[in-house]
Protein backbone atom coordinates (compact mmCIF):
# COMPACT_ATOMS: atom_id res chain seq x y z
CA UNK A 1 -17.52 0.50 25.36
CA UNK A 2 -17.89 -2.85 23.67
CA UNK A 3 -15.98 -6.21 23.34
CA UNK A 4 -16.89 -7.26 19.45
CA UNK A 5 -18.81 -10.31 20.38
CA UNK A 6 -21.66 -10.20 18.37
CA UNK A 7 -25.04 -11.17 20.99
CA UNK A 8 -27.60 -11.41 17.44
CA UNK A 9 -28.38 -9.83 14.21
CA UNK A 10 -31.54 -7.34 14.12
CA UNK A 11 -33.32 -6.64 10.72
CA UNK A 12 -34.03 -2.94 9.80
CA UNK A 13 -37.78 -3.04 10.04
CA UNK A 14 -38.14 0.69 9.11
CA UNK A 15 -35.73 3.81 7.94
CA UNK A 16 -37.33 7.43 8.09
CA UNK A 17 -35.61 10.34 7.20
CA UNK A 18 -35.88 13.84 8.92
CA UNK A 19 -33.67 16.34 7.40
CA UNK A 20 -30.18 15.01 7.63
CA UNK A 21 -31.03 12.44 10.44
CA UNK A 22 -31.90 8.76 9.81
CA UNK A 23 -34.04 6.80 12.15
CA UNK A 24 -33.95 3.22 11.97
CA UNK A 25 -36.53 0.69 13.70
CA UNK A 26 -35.03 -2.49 14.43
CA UNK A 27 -36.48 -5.66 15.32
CA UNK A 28 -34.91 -7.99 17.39
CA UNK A 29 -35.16 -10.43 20.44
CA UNK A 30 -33.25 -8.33 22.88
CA UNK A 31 -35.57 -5.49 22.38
CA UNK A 32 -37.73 -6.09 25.23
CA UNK A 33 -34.62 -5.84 27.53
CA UNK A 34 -33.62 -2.55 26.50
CA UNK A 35 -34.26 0.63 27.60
CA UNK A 36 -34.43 4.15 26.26
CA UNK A 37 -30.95 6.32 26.44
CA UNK A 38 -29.18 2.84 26.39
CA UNK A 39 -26.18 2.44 24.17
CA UNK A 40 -26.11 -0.16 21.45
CA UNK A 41 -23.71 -1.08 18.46
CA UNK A 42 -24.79 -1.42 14.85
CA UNK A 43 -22.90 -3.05 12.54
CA UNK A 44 -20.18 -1.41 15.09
CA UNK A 45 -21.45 2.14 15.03
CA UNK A 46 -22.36 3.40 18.41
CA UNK A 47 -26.05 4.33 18.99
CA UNK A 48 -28.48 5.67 21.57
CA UNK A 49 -31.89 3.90 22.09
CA UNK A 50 -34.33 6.55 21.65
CA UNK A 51 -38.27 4.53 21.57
CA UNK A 52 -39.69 1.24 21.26
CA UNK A 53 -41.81 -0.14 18.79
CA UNK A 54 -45.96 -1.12 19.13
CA UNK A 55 -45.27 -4.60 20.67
CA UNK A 56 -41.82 -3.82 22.26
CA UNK A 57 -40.70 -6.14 19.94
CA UNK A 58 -38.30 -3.42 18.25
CA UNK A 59 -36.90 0.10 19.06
CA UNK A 60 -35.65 2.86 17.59
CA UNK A 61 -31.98 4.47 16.73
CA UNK A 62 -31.22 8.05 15.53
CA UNK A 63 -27.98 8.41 13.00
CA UNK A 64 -26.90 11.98 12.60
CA UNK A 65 -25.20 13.10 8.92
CA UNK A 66 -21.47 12.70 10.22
CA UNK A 67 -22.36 8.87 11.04
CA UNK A 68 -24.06 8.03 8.25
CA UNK A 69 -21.50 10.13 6.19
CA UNK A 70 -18.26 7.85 8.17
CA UNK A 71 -19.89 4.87 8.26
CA UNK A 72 -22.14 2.39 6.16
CA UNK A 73 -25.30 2.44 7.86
CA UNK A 74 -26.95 5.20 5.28
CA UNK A 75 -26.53 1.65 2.42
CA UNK A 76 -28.72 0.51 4.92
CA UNK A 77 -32.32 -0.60 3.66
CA UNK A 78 -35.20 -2.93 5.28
CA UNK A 79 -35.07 -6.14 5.56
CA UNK A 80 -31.35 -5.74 6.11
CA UNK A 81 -29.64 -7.31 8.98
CA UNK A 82 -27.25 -5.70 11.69
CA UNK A 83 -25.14 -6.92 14.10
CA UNK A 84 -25.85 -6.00 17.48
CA UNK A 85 -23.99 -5.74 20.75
CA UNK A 86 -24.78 -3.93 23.85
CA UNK A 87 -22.46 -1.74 26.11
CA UNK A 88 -20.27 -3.70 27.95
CA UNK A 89 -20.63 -4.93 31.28
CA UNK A 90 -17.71 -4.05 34.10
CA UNK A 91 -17.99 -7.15 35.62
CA UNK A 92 -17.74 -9.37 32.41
CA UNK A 93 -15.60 -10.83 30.63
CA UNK A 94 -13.45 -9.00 27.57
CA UNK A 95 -14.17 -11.86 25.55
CA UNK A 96 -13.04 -9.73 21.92
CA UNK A 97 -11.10 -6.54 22.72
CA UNK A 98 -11.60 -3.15 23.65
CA UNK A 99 -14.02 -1.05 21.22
CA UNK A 100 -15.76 2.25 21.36
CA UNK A 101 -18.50 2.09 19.01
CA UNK A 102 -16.35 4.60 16.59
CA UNK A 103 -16.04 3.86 13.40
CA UNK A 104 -12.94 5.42 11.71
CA UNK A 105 -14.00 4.75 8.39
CA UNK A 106 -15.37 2.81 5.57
CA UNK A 107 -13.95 -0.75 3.90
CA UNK A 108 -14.62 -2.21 0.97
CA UNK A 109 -14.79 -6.58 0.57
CA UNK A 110 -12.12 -7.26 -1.89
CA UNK A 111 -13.18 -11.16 -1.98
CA UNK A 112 -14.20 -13.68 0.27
CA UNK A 113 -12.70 -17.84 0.04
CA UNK A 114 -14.55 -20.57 1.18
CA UNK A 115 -10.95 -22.14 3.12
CA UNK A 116 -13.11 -25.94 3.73
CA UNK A 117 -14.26 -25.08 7.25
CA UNK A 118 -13.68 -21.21 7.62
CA UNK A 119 -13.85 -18.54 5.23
CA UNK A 120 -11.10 -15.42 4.68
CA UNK A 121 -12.35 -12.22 3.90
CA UNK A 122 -10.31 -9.47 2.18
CA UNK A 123 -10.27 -5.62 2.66
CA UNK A 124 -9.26 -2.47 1.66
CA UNK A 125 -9.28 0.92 2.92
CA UNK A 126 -8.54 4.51 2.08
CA UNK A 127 -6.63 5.94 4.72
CA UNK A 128 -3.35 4.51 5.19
CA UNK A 129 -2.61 6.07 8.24
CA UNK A 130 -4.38 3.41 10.38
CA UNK A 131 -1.89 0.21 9.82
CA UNK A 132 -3.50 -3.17 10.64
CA UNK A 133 -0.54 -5.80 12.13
CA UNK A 134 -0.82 -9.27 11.29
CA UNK A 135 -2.57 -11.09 14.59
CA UNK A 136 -3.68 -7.57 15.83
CA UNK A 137 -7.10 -7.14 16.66
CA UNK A 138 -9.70 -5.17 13.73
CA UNK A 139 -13.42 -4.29 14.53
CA UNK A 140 -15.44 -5.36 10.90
CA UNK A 141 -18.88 -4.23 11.45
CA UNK A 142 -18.74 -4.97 15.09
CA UNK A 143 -17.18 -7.98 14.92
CA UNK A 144 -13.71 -8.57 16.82
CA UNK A 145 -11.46 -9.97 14.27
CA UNK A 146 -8.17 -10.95 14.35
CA UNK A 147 -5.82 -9.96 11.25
CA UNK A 148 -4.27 -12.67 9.28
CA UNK A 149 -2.38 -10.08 6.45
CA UNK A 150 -1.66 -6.66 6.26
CA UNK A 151 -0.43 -4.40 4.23
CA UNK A 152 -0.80 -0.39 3.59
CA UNK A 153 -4.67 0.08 3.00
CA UNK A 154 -5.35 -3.62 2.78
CA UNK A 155 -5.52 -6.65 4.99
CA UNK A 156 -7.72 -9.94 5.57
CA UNK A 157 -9.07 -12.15 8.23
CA UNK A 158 -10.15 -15.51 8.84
CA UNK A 159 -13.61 -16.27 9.70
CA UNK A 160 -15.20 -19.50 11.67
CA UNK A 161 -18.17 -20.62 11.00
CA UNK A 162 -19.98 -19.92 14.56
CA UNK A 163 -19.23 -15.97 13.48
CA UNK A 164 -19.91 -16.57 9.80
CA UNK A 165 -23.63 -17.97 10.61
CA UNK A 166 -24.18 -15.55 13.74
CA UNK A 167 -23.44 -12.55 11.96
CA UNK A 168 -23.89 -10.31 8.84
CA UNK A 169 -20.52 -11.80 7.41
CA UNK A 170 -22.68 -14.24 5.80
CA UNK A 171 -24.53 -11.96 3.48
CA UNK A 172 -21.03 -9.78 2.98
CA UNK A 173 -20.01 -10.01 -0.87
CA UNK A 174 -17.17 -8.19 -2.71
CA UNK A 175 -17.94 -4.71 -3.38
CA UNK A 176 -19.98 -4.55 -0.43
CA UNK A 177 -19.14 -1.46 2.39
CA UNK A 178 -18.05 -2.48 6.21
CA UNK A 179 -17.55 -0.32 8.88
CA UNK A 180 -13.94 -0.31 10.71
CA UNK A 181 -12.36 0.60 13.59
CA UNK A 182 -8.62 -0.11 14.09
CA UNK A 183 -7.47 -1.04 17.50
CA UNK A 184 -7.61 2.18 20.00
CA UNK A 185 -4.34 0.96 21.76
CA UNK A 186 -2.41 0.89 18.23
CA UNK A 187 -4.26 4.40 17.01
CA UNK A 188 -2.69 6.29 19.95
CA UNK A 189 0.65 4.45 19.51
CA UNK A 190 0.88 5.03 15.58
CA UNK A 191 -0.46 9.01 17.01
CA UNK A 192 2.38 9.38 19.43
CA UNK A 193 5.26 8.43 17.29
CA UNK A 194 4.21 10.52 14.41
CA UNK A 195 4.32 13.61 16.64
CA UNK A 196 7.76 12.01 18.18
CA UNK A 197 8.91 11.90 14.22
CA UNK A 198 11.41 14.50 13.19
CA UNK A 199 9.70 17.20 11.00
């Protein structure tokens, strides 16, 4: 489980490809803290630490086809960066909100305004099934966001510049794939009342 607070970005130092797997090596400053079999987010995509790098300096993540097929990591390429957050801690704070490392699917960056001290960022999605509700939490490639409009299959939110500089959102142009994962506590609400709905 995660919280959406972004701890750094990583760049993808390597990408092999092994049948339908992709491995990525990452490089990053927390790589000499981790261990293998921990769990780590990518861009919001839950993955297990599997080796280390030469100099311990990076490690390595294994994404089977169904991820890479659900999510955007397979646009991946190196010298990209990622945004990276380890599991949660029980005795932390929930600083961003509750997130599984599950992506539900893929958005595309409609267009992004510089607002004079923050920037809004617009998406759209496929599946209208998973509503966004304006000041509801969104996950945008790991990030906890908060939404500022929604609509069926399309919604924006409102960037500061601590998470603008800290993250990928500063390399994010329109046209460009995110991965998203709608609130868990609003997925099982929307799932219970369509069962409750009269057929």
């Amino acid at each position: 489980m995660f919280t959406g607070i972004i701890e750094e970005c990583g760049v993808i130092k390597k990408i092999t490809r092994e049948n339908t797997n992709v491995t990525f090596e990452v490089e990053a400053d927390m790589s000499p803290q981790l261990k293998v079999d921990q769990s780590l987010a990518h861009n919001g995509v839950c993955l297990t630490v599997t080796g280390f790098g030469q100099n311990r300096n990076s490690y390595t993540v294994t994404a089977i086809d169904e991820t890479l097929q659900r999510s955007s990591l397979g646009g991946l390429k190196p010298g990209g960066e990622v945004n990276l957050e380890r599991c949660m801690q029980m005795n932390g704070r929930l600083d961003g909100h509750i997130v599984q490392g599950h992506v539900d699917q893929k958005g595309v960056v409609t267009k992004v305004e510089d607002e004079d001290g923050s920037w809004r960022f617009y998406f759209k999605y496929k599946d209208k099934s998973h509503l966004t509700v304006e000041k509801g939490s969104i996950t945008v490639n790991g990030v906890s966001l908060t939404v500022v409009d929604s609509e069926p299959g399309i919604f924006s939110v409102a960037v500061i510049p601590y998470t603008y500089e800290h993250t990928n959102f500063k390399n994010l142009k329109p046209g460009d794939e995110v991965n998203l994962e709608f609130d868990v506590i609003g997925k099982y609400v929307g799932a219970y009342l369509k069962q409750q709905a009269p057929s």
